[in-house]
C-alpha atoms as a PDB file:
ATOM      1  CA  UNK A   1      39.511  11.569   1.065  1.00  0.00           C
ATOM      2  CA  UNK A   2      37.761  11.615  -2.490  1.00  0.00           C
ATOM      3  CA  UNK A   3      40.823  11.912  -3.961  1.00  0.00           C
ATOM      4  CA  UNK A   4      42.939   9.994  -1.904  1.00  0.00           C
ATOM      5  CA  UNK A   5      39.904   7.278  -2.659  1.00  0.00           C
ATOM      6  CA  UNK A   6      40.995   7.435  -7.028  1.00  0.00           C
ATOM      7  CA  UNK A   7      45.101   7.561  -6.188  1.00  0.00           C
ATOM      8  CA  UNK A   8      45.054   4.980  -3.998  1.00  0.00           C
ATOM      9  CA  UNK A   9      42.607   2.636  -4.663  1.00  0.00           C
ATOM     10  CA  UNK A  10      42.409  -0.151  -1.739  1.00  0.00           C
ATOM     11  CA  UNK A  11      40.518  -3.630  -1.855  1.00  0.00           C
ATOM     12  CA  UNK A  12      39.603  -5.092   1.333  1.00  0.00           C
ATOM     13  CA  UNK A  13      38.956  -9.073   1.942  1.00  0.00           C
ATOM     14  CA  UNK A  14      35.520  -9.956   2.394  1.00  0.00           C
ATOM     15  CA  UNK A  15      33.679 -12.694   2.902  1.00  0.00           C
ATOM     16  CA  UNK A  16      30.768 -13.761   0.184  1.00  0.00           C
ATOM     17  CA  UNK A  17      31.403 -10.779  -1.144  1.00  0.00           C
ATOM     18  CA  UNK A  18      31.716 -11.873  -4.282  1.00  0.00           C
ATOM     19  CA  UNK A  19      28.775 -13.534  -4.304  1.00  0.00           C
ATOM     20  CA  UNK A  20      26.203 -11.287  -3.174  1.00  0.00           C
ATOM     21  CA  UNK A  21      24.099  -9.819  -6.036  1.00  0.00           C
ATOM     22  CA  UNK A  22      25.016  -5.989  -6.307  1.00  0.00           C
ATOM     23  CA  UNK A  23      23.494  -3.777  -9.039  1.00  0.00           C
ATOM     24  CA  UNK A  24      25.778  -0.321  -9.389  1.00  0.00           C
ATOM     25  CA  UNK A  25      24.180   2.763 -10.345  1.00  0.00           C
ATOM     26  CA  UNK A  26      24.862   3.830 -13.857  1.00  0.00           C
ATOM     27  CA  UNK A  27      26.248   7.432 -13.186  1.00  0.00           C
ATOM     28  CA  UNK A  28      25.450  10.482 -10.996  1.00  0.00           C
ATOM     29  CA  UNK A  29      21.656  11.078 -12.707  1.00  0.00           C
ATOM     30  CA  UNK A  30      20.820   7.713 -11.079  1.00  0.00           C
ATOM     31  CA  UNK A  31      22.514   8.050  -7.346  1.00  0.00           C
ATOM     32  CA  UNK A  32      20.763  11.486  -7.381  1.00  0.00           C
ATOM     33  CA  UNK A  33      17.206   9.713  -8.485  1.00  0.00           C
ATOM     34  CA  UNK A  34      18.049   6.937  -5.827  1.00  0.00           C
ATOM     35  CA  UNK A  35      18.697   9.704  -2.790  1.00  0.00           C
ATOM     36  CA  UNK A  36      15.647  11.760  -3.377  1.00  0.00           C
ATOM     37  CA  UNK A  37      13.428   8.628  -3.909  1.00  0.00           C
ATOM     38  CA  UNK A  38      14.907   6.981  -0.581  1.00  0.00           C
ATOM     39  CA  UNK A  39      14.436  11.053   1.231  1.00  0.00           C
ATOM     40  CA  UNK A  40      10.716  10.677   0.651  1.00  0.00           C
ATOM     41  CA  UNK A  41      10.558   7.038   1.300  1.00  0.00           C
ATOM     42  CA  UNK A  42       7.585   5.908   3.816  1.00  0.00           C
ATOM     43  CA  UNK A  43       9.186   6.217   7.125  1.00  0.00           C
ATOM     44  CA  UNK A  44       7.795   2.794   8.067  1.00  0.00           C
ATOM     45  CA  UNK A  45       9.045   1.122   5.010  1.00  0.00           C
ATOM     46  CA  UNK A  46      13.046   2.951   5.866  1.00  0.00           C
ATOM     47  CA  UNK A  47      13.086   1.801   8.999  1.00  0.00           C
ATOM     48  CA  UNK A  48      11.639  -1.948   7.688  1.00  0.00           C
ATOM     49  CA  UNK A  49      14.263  -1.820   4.932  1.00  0.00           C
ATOM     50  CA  UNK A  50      16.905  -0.112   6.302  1.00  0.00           C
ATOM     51  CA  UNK A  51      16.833   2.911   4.385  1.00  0.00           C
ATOM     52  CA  UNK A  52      19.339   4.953   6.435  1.00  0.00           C
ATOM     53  CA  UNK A  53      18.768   8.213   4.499  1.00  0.00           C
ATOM     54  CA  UNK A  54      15.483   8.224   4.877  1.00  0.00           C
ATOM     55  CA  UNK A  55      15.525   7.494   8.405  1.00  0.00           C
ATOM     56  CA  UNK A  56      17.808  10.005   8.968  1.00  0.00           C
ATOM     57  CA  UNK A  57      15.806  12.341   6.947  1.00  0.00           C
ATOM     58  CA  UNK A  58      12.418  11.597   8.764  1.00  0.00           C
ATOM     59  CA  UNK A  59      14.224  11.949  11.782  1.00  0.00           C
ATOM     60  CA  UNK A  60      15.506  16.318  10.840  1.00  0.00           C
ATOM     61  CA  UNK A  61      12.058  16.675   9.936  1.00  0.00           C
ATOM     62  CA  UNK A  62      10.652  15.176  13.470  1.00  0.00           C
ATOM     63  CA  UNK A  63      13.039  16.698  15.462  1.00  0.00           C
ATOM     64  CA  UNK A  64      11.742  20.614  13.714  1.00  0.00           C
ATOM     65  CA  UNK A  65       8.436  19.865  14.226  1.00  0.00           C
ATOM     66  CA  UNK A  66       8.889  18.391  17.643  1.00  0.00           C
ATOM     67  CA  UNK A  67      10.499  22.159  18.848  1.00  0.00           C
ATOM     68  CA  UNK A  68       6.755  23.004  19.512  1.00  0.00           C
ATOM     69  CA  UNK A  69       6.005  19.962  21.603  1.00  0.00           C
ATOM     70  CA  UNK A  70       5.062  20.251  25.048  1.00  0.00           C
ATOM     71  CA  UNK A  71       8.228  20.106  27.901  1.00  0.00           C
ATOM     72  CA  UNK A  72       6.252  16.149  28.644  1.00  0.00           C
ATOM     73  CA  UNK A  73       7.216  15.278  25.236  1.00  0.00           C
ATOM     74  CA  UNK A  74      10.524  17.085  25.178  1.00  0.00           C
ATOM     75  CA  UNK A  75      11.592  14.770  28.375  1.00  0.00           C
ATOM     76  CA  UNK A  76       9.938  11.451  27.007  1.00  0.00           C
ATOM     77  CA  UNK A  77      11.680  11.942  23.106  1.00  0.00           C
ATOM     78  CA  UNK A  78      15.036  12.727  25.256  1.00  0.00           C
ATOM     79  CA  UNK A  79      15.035   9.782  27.286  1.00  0.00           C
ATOM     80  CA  UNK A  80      14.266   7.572  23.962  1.00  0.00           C
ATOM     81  CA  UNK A  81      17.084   9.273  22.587  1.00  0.00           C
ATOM     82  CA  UNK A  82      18.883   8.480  25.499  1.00  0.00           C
ATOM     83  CA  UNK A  83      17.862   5.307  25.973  1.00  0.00           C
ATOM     84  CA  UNK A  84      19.228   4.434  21.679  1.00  0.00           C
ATOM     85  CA  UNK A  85      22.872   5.712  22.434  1.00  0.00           C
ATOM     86  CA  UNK A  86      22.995   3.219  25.020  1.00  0.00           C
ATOM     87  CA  UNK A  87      21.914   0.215  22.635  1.00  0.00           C
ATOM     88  CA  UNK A  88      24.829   1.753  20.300  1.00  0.00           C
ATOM     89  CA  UNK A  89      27.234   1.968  23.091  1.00  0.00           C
ATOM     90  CA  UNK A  90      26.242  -2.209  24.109  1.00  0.00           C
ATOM     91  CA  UNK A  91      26.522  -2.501  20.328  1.00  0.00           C
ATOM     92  CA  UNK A  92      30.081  -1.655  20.282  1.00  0.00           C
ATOM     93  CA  UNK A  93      31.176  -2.866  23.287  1.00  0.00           C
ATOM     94  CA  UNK A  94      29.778  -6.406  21.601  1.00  0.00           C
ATOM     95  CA  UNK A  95      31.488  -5.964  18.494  1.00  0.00           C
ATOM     96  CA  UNK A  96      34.778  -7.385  19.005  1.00  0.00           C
ATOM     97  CA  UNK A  97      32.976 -10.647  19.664  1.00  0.00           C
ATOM     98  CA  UNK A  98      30.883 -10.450  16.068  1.00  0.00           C
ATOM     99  CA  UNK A  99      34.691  -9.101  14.608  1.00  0.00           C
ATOM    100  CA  UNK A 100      36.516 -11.939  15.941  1.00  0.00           C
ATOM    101  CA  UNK A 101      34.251 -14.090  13.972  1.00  0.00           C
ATOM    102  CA  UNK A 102      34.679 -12.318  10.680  1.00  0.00           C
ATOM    103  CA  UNK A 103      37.971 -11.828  10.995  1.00  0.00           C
ATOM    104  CA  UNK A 104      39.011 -15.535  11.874  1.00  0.00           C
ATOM    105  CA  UNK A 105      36.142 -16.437   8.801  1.00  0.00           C
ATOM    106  CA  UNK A 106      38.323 -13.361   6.777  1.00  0.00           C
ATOM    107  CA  UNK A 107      42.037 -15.376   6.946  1.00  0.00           C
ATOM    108  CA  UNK A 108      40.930 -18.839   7.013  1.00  0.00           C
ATOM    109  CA  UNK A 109      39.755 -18.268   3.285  1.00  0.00           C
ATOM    110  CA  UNK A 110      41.979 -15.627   2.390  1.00  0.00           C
ATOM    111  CA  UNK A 111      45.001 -16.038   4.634  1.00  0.00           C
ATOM    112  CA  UNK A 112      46.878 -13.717   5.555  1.00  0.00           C
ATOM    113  CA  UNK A 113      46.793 -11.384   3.112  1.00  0.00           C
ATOM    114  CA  UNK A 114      43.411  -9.849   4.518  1.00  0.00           C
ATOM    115  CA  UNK A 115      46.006  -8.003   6.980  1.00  0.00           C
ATOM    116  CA  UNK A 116      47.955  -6.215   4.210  1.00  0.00           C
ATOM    117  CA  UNK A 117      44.746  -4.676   2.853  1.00  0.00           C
ATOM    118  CA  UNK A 118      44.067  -3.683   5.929  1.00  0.00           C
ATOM    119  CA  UNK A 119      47.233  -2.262   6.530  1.00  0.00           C
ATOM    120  CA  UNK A 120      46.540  -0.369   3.173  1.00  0.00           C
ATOM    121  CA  UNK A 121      43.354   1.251   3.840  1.00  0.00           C
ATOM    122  CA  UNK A 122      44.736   2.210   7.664  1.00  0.00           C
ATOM    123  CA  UNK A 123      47.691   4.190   5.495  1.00  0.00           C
ATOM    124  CA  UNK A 124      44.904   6.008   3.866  1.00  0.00           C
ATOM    125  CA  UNK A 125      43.270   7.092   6.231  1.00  0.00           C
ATOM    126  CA  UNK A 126      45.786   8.445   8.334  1.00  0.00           C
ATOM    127  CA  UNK A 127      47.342   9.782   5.508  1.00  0.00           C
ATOM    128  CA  UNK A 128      44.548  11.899   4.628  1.00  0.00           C
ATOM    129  CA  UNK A 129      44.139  12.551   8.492  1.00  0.00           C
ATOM    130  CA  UNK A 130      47.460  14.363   8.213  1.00  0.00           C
ATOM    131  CA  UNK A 131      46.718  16.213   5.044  1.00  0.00           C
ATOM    132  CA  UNK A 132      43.797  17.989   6.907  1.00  0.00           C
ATOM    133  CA  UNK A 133      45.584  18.874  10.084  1.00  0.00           C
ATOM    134  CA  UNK A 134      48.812  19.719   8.980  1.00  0.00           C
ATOM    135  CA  UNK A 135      48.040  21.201   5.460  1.00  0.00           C
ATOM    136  CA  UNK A 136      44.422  22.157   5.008  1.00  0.00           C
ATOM    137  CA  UNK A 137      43.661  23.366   8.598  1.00  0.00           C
ATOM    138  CA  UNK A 138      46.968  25.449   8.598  1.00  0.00           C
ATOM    139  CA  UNK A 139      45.247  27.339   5.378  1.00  0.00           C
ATOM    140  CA  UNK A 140      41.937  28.248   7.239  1.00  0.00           C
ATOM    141  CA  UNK A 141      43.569  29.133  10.016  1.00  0.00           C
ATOM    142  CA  UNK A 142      46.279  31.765   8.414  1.00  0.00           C
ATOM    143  CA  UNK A 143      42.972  33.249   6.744  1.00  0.00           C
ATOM    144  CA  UNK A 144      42.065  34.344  10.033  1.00  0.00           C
ATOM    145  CA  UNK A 145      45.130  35.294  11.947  1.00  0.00           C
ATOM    146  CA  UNK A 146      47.741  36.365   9.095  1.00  0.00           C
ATOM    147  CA  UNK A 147      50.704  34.899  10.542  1.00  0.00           C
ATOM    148  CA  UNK A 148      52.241  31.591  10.977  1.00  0.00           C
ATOM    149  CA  UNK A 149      49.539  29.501  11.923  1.00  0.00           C
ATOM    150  CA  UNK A 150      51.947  26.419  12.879  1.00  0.00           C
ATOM    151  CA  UNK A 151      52.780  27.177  16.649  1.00  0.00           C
ATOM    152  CA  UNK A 152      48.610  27.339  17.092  1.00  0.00           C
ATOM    153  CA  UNK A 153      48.492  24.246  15.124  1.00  0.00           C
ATOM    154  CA  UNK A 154      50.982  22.456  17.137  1.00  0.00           C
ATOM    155  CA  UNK A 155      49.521  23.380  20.126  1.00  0.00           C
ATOM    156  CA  UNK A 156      46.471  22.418  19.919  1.00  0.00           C
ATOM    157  CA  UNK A 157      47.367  18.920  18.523  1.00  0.00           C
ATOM    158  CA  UNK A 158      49.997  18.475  21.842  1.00  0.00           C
ATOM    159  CA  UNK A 159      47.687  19.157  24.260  1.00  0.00           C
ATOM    160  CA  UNK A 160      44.281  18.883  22.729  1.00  0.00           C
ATOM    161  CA  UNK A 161      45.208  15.993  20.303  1.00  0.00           C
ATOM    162  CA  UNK A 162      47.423  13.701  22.431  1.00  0.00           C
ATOM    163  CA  UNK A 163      44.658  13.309  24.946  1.00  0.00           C
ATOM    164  CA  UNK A 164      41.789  13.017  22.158  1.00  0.00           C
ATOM    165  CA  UNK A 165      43.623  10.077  20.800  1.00  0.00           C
ATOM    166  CA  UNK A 166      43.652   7.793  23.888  1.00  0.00           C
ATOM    167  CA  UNK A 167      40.328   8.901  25.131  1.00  0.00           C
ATOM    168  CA  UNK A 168      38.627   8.269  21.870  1.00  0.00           C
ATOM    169  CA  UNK A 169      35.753  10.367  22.636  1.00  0.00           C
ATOM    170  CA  UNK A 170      35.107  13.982  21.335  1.00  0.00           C
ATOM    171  CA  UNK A 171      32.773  14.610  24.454  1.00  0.00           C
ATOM    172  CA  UNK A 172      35.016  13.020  26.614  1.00  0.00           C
ATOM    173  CA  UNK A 173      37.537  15.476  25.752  1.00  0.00           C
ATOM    174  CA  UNK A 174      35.705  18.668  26.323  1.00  0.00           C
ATOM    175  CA  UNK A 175      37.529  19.387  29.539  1.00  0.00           C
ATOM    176  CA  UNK A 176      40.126  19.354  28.218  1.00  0.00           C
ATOM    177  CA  UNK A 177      39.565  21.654  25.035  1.00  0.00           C
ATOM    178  CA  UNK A 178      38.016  23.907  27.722  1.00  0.00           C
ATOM    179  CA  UNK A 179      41.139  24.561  30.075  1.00  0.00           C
ATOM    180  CA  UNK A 180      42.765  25.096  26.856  1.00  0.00           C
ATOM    181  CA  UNK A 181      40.730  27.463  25.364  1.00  0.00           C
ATOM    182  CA  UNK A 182      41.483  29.311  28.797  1.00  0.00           C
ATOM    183  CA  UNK A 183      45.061  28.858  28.799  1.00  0.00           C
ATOM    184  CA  UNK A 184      44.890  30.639  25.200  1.00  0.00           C
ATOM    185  CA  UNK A 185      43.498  33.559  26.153  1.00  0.00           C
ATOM    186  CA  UNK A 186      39.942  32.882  24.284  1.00  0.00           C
ATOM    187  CA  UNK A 187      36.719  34.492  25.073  1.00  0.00           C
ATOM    188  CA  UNK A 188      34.886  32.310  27.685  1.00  0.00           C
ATOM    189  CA  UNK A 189      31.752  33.408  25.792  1.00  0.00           C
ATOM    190  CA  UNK A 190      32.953  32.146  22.810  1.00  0.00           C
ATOM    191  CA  UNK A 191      34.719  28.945  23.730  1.00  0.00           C
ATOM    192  CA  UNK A 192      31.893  27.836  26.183  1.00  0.00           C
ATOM    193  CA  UNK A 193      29.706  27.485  23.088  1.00  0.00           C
ATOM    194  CA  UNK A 194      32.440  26.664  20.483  1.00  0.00           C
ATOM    195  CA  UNK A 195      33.396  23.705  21.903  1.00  0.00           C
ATOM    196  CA  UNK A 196      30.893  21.675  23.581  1.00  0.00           C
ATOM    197  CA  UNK A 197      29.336  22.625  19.581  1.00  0.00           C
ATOM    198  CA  UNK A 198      32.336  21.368  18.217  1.00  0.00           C
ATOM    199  CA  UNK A 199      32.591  17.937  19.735  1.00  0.00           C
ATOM    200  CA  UNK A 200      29.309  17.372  18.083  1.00  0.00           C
ATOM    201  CA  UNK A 201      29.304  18.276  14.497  1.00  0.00           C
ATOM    202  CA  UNK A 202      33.410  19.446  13.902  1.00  0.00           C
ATOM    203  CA  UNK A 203      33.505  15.868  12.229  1.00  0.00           C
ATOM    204  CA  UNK A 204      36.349  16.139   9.752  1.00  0.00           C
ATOM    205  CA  UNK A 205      38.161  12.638  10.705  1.00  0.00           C
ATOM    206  CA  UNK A 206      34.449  10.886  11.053  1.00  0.00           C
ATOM    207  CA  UNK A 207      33.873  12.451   6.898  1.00  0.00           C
ATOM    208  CA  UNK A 208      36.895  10.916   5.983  1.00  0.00           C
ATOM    209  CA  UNK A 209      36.608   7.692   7.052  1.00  0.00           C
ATOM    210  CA  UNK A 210      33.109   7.161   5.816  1.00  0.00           C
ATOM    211  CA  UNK A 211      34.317   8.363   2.493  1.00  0.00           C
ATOM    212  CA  UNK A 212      37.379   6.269   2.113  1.00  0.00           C
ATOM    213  CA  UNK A 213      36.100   3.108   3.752  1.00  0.00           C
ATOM    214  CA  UNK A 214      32.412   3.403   1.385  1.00  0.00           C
ATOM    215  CA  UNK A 215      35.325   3.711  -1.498  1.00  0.00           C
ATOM    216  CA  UNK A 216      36.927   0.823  -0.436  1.00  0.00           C
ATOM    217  CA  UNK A 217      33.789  -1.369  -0.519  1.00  0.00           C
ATOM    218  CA  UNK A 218      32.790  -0.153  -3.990  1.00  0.00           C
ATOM    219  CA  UNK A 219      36.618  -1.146  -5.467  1.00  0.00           C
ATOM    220  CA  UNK A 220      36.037  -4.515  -3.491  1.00  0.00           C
ATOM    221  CA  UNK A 221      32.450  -5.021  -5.305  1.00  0.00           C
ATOM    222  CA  UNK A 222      34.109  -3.698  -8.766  1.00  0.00           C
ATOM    223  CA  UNK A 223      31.845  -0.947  -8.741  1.00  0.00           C
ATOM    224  CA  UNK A 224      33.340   1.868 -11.087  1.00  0.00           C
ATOM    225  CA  UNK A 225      32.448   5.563  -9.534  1.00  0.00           C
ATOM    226  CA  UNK A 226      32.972   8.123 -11.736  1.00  0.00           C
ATOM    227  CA  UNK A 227      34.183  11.813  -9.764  1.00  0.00           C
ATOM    228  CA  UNK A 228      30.860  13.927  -9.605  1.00  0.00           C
ATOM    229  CA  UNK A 229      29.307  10.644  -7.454  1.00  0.00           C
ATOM    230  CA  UNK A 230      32.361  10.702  -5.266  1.00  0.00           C
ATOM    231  CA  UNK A 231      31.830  14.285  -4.453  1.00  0.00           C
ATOM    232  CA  UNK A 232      28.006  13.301  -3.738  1.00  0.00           C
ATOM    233  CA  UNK A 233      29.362  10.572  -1.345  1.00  0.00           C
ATOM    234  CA  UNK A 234      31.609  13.204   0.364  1.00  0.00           C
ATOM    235  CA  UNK A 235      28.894  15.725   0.893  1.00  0.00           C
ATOM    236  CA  UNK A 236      26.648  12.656   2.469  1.00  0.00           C
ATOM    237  CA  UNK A 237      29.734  11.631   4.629  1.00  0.00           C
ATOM    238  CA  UNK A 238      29.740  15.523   5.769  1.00  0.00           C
ATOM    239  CA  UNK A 239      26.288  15.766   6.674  1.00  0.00           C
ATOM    240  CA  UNK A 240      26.309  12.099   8.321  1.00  0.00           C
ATOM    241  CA  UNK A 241      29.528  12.665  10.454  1.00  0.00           C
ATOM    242  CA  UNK A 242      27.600  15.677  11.875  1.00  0.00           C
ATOM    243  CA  UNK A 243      25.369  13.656  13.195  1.00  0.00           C
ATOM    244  CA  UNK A 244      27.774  10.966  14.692  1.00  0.00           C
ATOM    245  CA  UNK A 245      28.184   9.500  17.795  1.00  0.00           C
ATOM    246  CA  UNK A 246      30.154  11.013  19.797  1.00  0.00           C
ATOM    247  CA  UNK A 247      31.160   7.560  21.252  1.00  0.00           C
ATOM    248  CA  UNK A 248      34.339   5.553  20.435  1.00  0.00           C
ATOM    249  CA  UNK A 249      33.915   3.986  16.772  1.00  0.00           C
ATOM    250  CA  UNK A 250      30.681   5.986  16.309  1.00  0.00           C
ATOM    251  CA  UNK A 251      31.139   7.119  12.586  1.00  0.00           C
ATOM    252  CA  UNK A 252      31.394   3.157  11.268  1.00  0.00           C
ATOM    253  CA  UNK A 253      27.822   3.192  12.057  1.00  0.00           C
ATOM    254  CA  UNK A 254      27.428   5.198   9.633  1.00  0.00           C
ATOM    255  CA  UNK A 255      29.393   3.326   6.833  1.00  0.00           C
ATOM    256  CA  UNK A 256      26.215   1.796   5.685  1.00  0.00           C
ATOM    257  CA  UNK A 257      24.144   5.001   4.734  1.00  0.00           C
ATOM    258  CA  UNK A 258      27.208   5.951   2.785  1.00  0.00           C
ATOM    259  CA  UNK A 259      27.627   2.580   0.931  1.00  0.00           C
ATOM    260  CA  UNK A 260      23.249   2.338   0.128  1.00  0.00           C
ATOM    261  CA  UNK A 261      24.378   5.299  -2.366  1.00  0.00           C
ATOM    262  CA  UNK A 262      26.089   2.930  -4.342  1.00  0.00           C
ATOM    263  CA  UNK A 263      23.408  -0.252  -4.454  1.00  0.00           C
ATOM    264  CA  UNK A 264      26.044  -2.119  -1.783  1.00  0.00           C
ATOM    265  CA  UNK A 265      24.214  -5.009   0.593  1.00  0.00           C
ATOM    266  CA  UNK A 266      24.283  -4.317   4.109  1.00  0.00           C
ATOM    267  CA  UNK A 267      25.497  -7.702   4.012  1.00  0.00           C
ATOM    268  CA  UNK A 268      28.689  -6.169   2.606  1.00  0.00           C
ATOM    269  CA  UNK A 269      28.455  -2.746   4.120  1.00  0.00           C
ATOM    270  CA  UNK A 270      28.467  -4.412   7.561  1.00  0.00           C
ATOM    271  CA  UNK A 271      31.759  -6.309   7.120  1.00  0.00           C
ATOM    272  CA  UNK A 272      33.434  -3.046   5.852  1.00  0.00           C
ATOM    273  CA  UNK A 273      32.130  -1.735   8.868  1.00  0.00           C
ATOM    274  CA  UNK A 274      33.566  -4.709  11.069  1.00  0.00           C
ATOM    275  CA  UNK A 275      36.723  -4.250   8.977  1.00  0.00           C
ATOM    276  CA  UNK A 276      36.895  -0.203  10.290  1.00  0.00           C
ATOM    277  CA  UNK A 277      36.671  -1.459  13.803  1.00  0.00           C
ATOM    278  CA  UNK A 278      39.945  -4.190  13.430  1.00  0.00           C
ATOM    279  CA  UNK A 279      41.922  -0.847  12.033  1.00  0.00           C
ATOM    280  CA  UNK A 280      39.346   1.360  14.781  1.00  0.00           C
ATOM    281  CA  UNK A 281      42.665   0.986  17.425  1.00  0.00           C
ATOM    282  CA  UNK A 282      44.572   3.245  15.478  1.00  0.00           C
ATOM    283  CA  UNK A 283      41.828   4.772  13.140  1.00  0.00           C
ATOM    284  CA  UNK A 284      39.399   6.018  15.292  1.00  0.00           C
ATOM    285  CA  UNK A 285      42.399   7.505  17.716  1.00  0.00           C
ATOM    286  CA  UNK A 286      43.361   9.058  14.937  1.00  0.00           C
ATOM    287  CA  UNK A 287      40.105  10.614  13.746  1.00  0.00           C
ATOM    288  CA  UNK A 288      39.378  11.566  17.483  1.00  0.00           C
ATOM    289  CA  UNK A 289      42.723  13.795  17.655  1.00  0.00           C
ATOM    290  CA  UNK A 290      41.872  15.447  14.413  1.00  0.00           C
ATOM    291  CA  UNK A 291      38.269  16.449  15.241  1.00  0.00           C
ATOM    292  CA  UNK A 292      38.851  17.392  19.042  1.00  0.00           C
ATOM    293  CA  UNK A 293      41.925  19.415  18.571  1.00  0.00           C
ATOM    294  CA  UNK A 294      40.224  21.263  15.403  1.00  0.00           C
ATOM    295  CA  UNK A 295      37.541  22.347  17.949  1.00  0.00           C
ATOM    296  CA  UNK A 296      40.108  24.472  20.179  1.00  0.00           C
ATOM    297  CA  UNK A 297      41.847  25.380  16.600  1.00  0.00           C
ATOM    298  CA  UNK A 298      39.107  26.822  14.569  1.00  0.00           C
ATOM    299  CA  UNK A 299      37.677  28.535  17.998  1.00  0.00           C
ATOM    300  CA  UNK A 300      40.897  30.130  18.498  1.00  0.00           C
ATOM    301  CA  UNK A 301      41.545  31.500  14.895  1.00  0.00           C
ATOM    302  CA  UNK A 302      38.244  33.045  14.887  1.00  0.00           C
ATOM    303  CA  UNK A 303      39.042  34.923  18.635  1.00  0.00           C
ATOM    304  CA  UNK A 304      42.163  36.116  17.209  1.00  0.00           C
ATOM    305  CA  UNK A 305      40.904  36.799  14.031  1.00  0.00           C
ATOM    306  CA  UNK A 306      38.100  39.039  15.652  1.00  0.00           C
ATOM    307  CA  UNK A 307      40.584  40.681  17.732  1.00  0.00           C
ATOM    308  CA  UNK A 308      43.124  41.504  14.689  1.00  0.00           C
ATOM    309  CA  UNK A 309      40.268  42.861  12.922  1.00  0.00           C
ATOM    310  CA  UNK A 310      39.478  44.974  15.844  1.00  0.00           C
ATOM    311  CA  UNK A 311      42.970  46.209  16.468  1.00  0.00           C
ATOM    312  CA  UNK A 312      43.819  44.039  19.229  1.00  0.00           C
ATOM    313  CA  UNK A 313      46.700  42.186  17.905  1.00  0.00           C
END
């Protein structure tokens, strides 16, 4: 996605954003300063500014020291937890209202050349969608299993993938990846972990389109990013797509935390993020399909990896 970011570089219409006031960092030295300053920020003062990575920070260290709380506090901190997926999930289900409004703002100043930007970035990301399950995860897999890793690959995409892509929901789609996995030949006690796992943190589509999208908004704002801060901005995508929603159009939420790394608004951030959900029809399918079907993938090349190492194949 990093490098698909520098080869294709996409602008997006947005608008004001021109006009908002947007100071880039000078190189890597600074981002770094600016991440470790905003990890030990106050937690009052993140959540007050909407410092997302040190919210998200405060939040891993809460949730270790909260493994010794009693099973009272355990239900209460679930429930709360429970309780702020379903403002996300009302969130998004709102959103096409609050997009219809940018949007129609979007082409009324623009025209409609907004939509072949769009178009642009949606080629992107689908392209490097493809790269990682038809290239890259064919690699990792092979490591494992020694032979043509293709048939697997295909498989799992067909009847793993296909279903991921109109669900649009990792969870939703653990059935599936289950019955699968069975139909495979896995280890139950392997795949009944794997995957449930998996649909969690296996975020591959969710990195990339943080990465390309927070790219996107810097080239819109003129920002220059030089490689070794794009690499930093992958790793954060990695780390923040673990933690994604495993709702439809979770990972834009995230869009934001990526884009702070550069000195972009959430003023700005926001639209990119309203921007993700006009492509989200086809994009977040997309990313769905890739991270589900990875999930039976990876689970199967280690099984038959273990069992070629053991003699069994």
């Amino acid at each position: 996605a990093v490098i698909a970011g520098f080869v294709f570089p996409t602008e997006i219409a947005l608008v004001n954003a021109g006009t908002v006031d947007t100071t880039p960092p000078s190189g890597i030295a600074e981002v770094m300063k600016t991440l470790l300053m905003n990890l030990v920020a106050n937690p009052v003062g993140a959540i007050a500014n909407a410092n997302y990575i040190g919210i998200l920070a405060w939040a891993i260290v809460l949730g270790f020291a909260l493994r010794n709380a009693s099973e009272n506090t355990r239900i209460m901190v679930a429930d709360f937890a429970e309780a702020v997926s379903k403002v996300v999930k009302w969130v998004i289900r709102f959103a096409p209202l609050g997009i219809f409004g940018l949007v129609s703002a979007t082409i009324a100043e623009t025209g409609f050349d907004a939509l072949v930007g769009y178009a642009r970035l949606l080629a992107v990301l689908l392209g490097c969608m493809l790269f990682i399950a038809l290239v890259v995860n064919p690699i990792i897999v092979w490591t494992q299993i020694r032979r043509n890793p293709y048939p697997l690959v295909f498989t799992c995409l067909r009847e793993s993938g296909v279903t991921a892509f109109f669900t649009r929901s990792s969870a939703a789609n653990i059935p599936v990846n289950m019955a699968l996995a069975k139909k495979l030949g896995l280890h139950e006690d392997t795949y009944s972990i794997s995957i449930p796992l998996g649909a969690t943190v296996n975020m591959a589509g969710a990195a990339i389109t943080i990465t390309v999208l927070s790219m996107a908004a810097a080239h819109t704002q003129g920002i220059q990013i030089d490689f070794a801060t794009a690499l930093l901005l992958s790793l954060v995508a990695t780390v923040s797509a673990a933690g994604a929603s495993g709702v439809a159009g979770g990972s834009l939420l995230l869009i934001p935390l990526a884009c702070s790394l550069f000195g972009i608004s959430n003023d700005v951030a926001m639209q990119v993020v309203a921007v993700g959900f006009i492509i989200g029809v086809v994009q977040d399918s997309a990313e769905t399909a890739l991270n589900s079907s990875t999930d039976v993938l990876f689970t199967a090349a280690a099984d038959y990896g273990r069992q070629r190492k053991a003699g069994g194949m």
